[in-house]
N, C-alpha and C. Protein backbone atom coordinates (compact mmCIF):
# COMPACT_ATOMS: atom_id res chain seq x y z
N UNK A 1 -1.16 28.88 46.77
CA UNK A 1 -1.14 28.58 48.18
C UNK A 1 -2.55 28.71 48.79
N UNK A 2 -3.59 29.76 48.50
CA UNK A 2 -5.10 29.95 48.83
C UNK A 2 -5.80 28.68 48.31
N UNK A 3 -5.21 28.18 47.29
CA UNK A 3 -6.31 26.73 46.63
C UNK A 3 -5.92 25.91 47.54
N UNK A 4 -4.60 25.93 48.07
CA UNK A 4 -4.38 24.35 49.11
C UNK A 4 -5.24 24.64 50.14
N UNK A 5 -5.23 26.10 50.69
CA UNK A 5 -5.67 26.04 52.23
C UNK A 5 -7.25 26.05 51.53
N UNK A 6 -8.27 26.72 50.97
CA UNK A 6 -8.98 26.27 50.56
C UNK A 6 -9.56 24.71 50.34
N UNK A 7 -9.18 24.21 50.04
CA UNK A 7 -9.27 22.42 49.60
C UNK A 7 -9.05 21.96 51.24
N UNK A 8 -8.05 22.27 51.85
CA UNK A 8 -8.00 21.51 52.80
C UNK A 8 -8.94 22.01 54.10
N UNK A 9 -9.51 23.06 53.72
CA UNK A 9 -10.45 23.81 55.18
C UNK A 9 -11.83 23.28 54.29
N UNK A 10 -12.35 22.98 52.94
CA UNK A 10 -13.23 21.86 52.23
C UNK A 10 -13.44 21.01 52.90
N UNK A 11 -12.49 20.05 52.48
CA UNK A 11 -12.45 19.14 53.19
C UNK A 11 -12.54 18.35 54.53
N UNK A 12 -11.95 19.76 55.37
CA UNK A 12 -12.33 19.57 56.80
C UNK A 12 -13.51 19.33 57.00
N UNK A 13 -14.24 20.15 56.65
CA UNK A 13 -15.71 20.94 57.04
C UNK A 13 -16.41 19.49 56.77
N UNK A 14 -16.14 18.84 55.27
CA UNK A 14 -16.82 17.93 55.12
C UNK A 14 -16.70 16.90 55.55
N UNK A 15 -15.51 16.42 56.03
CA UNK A 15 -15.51 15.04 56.91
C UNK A 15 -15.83 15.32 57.91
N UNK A 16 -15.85 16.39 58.83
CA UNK A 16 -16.70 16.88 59.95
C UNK A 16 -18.06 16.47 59.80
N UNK A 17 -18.96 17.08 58.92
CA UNK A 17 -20.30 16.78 58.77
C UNK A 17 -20.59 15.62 58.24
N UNK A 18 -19.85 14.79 57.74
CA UNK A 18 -20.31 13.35 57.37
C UNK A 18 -19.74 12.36 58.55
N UNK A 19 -19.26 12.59 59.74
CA UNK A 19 -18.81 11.97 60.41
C UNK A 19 -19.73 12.09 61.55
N UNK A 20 -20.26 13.60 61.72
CA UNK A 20 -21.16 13.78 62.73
C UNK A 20 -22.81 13.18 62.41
N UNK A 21 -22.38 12.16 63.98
CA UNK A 21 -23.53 11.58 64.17
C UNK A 21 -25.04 11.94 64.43
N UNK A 22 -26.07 11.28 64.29
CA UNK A 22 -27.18 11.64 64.71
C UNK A 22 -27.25 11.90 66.19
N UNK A 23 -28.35 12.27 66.74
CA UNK A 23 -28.75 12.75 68.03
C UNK A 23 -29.91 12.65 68.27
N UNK A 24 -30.39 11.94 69.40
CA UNK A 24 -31.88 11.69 69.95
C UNK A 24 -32.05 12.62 70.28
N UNK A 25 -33.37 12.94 70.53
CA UNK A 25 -34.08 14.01 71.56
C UNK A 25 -33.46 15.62 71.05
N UNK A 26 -33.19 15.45 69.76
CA UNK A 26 -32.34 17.04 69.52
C UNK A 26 -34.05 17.84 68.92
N UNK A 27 -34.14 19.59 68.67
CA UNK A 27 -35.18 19.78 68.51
C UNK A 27 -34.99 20.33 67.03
N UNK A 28 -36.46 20.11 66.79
CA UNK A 28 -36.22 20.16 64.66
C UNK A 28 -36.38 21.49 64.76
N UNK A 29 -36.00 22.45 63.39
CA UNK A 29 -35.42 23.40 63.10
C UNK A 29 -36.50 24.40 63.57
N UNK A 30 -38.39 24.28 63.62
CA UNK A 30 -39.11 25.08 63.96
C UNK A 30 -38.86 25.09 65.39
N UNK A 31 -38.71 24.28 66.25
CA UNK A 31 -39.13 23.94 67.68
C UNK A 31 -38.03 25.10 68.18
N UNK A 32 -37.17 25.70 67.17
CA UNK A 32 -36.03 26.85 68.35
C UNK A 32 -36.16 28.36 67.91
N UNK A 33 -35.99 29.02 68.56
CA UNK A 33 -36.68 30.36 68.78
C UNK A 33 -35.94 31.03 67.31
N UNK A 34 -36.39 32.32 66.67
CA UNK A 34 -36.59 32.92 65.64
C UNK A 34 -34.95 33.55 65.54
N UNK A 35 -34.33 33.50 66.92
CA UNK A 35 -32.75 34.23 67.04
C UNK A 35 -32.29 33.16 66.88
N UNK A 36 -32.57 31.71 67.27
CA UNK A 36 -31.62 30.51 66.76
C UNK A 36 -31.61 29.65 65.25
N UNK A 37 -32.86 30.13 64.79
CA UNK A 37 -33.06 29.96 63.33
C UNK A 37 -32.46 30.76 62.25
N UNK A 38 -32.36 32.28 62.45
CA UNK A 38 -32.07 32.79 61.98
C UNK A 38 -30.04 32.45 62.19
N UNK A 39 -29.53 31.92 63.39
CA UNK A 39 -27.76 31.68 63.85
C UNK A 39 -27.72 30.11 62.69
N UNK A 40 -29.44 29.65 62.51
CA UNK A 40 -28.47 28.57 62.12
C UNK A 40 -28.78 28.59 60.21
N UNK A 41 -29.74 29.71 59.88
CA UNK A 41 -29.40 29.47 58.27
C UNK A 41 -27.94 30.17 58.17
N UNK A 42 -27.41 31.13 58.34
CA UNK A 42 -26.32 31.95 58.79
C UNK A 42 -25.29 30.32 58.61
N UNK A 43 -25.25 29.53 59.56
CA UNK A 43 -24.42 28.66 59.90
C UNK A 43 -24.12 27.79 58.62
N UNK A 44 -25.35 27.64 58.29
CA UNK A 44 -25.84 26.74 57.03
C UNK A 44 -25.06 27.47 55.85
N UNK A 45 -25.46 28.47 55.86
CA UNK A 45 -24.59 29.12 54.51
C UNK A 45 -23.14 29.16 54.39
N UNK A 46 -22.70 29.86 55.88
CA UNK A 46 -21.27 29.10 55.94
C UNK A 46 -20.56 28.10 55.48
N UNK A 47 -21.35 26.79 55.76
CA UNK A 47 -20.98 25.72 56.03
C UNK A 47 -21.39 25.05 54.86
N UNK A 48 -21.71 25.75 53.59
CA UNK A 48 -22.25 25.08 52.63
C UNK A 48 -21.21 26.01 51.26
N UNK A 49 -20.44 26.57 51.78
CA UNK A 49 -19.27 27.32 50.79
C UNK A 49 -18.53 25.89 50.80
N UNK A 50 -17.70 25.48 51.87
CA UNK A 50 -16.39 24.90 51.56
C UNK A 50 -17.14 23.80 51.24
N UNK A 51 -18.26 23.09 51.80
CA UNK A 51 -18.93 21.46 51.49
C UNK A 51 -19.19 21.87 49.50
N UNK A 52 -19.78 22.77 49.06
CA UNK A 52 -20.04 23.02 47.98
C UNK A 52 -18.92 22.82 47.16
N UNK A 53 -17.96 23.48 47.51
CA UNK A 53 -16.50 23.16 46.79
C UNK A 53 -16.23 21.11 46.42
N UNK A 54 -16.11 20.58 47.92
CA UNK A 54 -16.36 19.55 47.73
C UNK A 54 -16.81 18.22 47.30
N UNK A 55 -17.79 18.83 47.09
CA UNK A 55 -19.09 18.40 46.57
C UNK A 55 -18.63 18.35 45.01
N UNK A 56 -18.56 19.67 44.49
CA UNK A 56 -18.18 19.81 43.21
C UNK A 56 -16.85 18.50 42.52
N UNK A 57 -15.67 19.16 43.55
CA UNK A 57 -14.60 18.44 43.29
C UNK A 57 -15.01 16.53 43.13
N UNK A 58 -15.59 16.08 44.11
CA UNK A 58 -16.14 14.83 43.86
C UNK A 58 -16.85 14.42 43.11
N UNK A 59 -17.86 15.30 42.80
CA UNK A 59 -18.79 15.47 41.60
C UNK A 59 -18.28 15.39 40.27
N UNK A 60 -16.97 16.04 39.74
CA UNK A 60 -16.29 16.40 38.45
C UNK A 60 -15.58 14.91 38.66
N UNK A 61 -14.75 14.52 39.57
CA UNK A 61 -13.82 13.36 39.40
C UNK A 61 -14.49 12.27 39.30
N UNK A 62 -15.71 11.77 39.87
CA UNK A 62 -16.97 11.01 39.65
C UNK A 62 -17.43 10.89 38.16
N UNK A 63 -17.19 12.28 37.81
CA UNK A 63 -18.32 11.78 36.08
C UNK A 63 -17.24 11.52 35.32
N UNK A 64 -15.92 12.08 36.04
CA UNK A 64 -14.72 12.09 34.76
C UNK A 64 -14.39 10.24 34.70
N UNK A 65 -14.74 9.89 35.86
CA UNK A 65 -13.70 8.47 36.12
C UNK A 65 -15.29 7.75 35.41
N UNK A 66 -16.69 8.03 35.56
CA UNK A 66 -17.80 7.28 34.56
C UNK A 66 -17.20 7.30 33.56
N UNK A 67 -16.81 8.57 33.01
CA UNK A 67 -17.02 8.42 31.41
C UNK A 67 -15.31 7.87 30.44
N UNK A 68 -14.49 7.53 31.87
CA UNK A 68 -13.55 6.79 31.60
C UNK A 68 -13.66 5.47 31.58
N UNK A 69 -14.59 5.29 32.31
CA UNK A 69 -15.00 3.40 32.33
C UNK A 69 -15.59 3.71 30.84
N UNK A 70 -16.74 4.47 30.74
CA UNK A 70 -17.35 3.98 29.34
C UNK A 70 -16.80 4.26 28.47
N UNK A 71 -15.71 5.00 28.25
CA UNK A 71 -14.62 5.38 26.67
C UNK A 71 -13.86 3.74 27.13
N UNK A 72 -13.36 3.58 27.99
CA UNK A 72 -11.66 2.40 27.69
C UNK A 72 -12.86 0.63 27.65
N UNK A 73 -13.87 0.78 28.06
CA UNK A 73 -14.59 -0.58 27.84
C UNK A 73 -15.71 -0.14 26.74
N UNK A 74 -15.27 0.17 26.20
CA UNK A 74 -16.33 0.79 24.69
C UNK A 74 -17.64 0.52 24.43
N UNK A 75 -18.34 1.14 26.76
CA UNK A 75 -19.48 0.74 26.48
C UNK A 75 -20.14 -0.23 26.54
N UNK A 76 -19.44 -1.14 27.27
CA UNK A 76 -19.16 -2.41 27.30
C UNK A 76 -19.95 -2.63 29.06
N UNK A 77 -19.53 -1.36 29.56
CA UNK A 77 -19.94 -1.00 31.00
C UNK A 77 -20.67 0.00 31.67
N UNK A 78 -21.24 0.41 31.20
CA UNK A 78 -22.21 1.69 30.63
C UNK A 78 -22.60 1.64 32.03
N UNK A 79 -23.42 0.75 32.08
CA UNK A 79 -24.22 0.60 33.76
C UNK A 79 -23.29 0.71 35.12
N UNK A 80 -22.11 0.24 34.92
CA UNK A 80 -21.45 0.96 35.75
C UNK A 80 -20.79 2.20 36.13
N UNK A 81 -20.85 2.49 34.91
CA UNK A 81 -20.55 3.83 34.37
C UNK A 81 -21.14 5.18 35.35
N UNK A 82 -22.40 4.43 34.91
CA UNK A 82 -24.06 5.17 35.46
C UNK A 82 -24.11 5.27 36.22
N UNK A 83 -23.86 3.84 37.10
CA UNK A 83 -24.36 3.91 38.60
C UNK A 83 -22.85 5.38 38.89
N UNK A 84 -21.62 5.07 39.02
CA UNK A 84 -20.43 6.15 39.43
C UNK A 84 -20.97 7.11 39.29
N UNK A 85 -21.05 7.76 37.99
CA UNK A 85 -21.80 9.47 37.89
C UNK A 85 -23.05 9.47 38.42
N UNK A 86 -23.93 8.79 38.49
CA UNK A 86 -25.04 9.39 39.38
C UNK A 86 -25.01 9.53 40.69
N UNK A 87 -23.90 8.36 41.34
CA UNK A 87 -23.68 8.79 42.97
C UNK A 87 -23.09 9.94 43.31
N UNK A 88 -21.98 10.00 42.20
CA UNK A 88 -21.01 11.03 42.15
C UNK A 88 -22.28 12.48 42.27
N UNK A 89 -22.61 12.81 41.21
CA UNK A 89 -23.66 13.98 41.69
C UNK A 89 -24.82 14.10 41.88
N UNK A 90 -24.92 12.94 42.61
CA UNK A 90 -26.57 13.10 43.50
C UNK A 90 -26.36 13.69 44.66
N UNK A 91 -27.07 13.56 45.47
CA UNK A 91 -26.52 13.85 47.17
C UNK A 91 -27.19 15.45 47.45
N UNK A 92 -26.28 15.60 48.52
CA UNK A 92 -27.12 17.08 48.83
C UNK A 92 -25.52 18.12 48.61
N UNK A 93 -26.31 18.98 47.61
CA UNK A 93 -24.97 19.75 47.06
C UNK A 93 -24.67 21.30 48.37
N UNK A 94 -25.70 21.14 49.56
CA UNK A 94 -25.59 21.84 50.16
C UNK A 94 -26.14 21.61 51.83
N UNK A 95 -25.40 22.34 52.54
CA UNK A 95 -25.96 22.23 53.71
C UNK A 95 -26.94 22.29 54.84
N UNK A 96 -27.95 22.16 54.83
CA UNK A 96 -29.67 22.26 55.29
C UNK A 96 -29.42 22.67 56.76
N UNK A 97 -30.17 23.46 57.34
CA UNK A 97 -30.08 23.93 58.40
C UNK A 97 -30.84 22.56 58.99
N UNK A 98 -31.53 21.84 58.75
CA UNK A 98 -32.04 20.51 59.43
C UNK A 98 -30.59 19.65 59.47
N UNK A 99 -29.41 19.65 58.89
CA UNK A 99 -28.79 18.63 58.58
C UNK A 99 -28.27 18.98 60.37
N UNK A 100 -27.83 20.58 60.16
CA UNK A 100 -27.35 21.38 61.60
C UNK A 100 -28.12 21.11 63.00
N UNK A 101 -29.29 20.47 62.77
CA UNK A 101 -29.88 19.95 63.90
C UNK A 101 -30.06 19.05 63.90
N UNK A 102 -29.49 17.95 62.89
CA UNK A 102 -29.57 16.48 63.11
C UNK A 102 -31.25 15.79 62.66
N UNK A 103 -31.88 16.75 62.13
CA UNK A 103 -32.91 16.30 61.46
C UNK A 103 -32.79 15.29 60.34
N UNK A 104 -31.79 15.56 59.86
CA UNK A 104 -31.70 14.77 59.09
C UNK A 104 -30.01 14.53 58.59
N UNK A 105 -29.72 13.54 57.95
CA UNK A 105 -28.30 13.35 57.95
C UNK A 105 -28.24 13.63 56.20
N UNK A 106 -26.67 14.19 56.38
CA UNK A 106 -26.28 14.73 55.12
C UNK A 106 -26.01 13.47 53.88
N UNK A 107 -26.04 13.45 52.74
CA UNK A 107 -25.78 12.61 51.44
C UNK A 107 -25.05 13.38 50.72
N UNK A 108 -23.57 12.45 50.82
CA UNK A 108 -22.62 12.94 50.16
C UNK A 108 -22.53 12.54 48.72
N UNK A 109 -23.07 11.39 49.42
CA UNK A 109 -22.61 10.39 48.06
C UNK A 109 -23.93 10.15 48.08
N UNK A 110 -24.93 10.35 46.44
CA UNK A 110 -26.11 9.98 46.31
C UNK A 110 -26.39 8.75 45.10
N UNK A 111 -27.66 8.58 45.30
CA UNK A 111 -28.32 7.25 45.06
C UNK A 111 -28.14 6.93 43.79
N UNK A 112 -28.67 5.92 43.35
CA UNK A 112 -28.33 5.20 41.81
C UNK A 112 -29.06 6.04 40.80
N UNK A 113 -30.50 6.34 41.10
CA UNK A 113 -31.27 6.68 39.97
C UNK A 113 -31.15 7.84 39.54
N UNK A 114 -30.71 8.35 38.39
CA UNK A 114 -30.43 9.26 37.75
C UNK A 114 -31.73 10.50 38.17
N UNK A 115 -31.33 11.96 38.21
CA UNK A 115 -32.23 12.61 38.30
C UNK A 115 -31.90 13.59 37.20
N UNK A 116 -33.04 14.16 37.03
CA UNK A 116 -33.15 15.25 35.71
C UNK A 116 -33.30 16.53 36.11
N UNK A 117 -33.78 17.22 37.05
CA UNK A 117 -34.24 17.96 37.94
C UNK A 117 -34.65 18.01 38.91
N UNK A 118 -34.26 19.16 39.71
CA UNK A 118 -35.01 19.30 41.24
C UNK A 118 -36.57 19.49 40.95
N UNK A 119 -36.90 18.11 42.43
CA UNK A 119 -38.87 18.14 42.00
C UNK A 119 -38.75 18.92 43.86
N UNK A 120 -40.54 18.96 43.72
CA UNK A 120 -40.51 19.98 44.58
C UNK A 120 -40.66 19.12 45.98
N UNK A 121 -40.49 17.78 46.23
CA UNK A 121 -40.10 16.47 47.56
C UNK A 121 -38.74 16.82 47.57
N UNK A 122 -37.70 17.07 47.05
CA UNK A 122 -36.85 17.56 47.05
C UNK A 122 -36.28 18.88 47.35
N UNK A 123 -37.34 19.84 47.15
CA UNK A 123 -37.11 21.05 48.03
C UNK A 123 -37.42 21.38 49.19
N UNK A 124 -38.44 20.45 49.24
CA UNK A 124 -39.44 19.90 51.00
C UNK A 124 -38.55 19.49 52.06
N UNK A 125 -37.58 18.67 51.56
CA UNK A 125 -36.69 17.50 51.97
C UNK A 125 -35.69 18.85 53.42
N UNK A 126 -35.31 19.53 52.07
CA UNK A 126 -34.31 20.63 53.09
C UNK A 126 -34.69 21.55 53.34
């Protein structure tokens, strides 16, 4: 009964934050005082438990359903394969206190090109 409500308070969280829009004129994460930076990594961490879950869960069903295209077409589809699992776990596996100020918008679902490791434009990023 904790895994349903779990999954489904996941899930909330995350269609919440992929639904929430950008915002003009909002201020980036230095521009707010040292008590609101500190409310919003706090927030961030929160808010990056149940998205993390998510994340995962999409992530696992993503590579499982790649590597089902490439077992039943024997390979035949590889590249599509590829492109699925790499969207499946690219993205941002966590919540950026910039995402919380609209600095930047969250990636659930990430890009085609395969990555090997976190480079350090990527740690810049969030």
């Amino acid at each position: 009964m904790k895994s349903k409500k779990l999954l489904v308070y996941s899930l909330s969280v995350t269609v919440l934050l992929l639904l929430s829009s950008g915002q003009s004129g909002a201020k980036s994460f230095e521009e707010h005082s040292k008590a609101t930076q500190g409310g919003l990594i706090v927030s961030s961490a929160v808010a990056s438990a149940p998205y993390f879950v998510s994340k995962m869960i999409y992530a696992l069903g993503g590579s499982l359903t790649a590597g089902g295209i490439n077992l039943f077409s024997l390979g035949f589809a590889q590249e599509t394969a590829t492109k699925v699992g790499t969207q499946a776990v690219n993205g941002d596996w966590i919540v950026y206190p910039a995402i919380l100020t609209r600095e930047r918008s969250i990636q659930f679902i990430g890009t085609d090109e395969p990555v090997t490791s976190p480079t350090v434009t990527m740690l810049q990023e969030g």
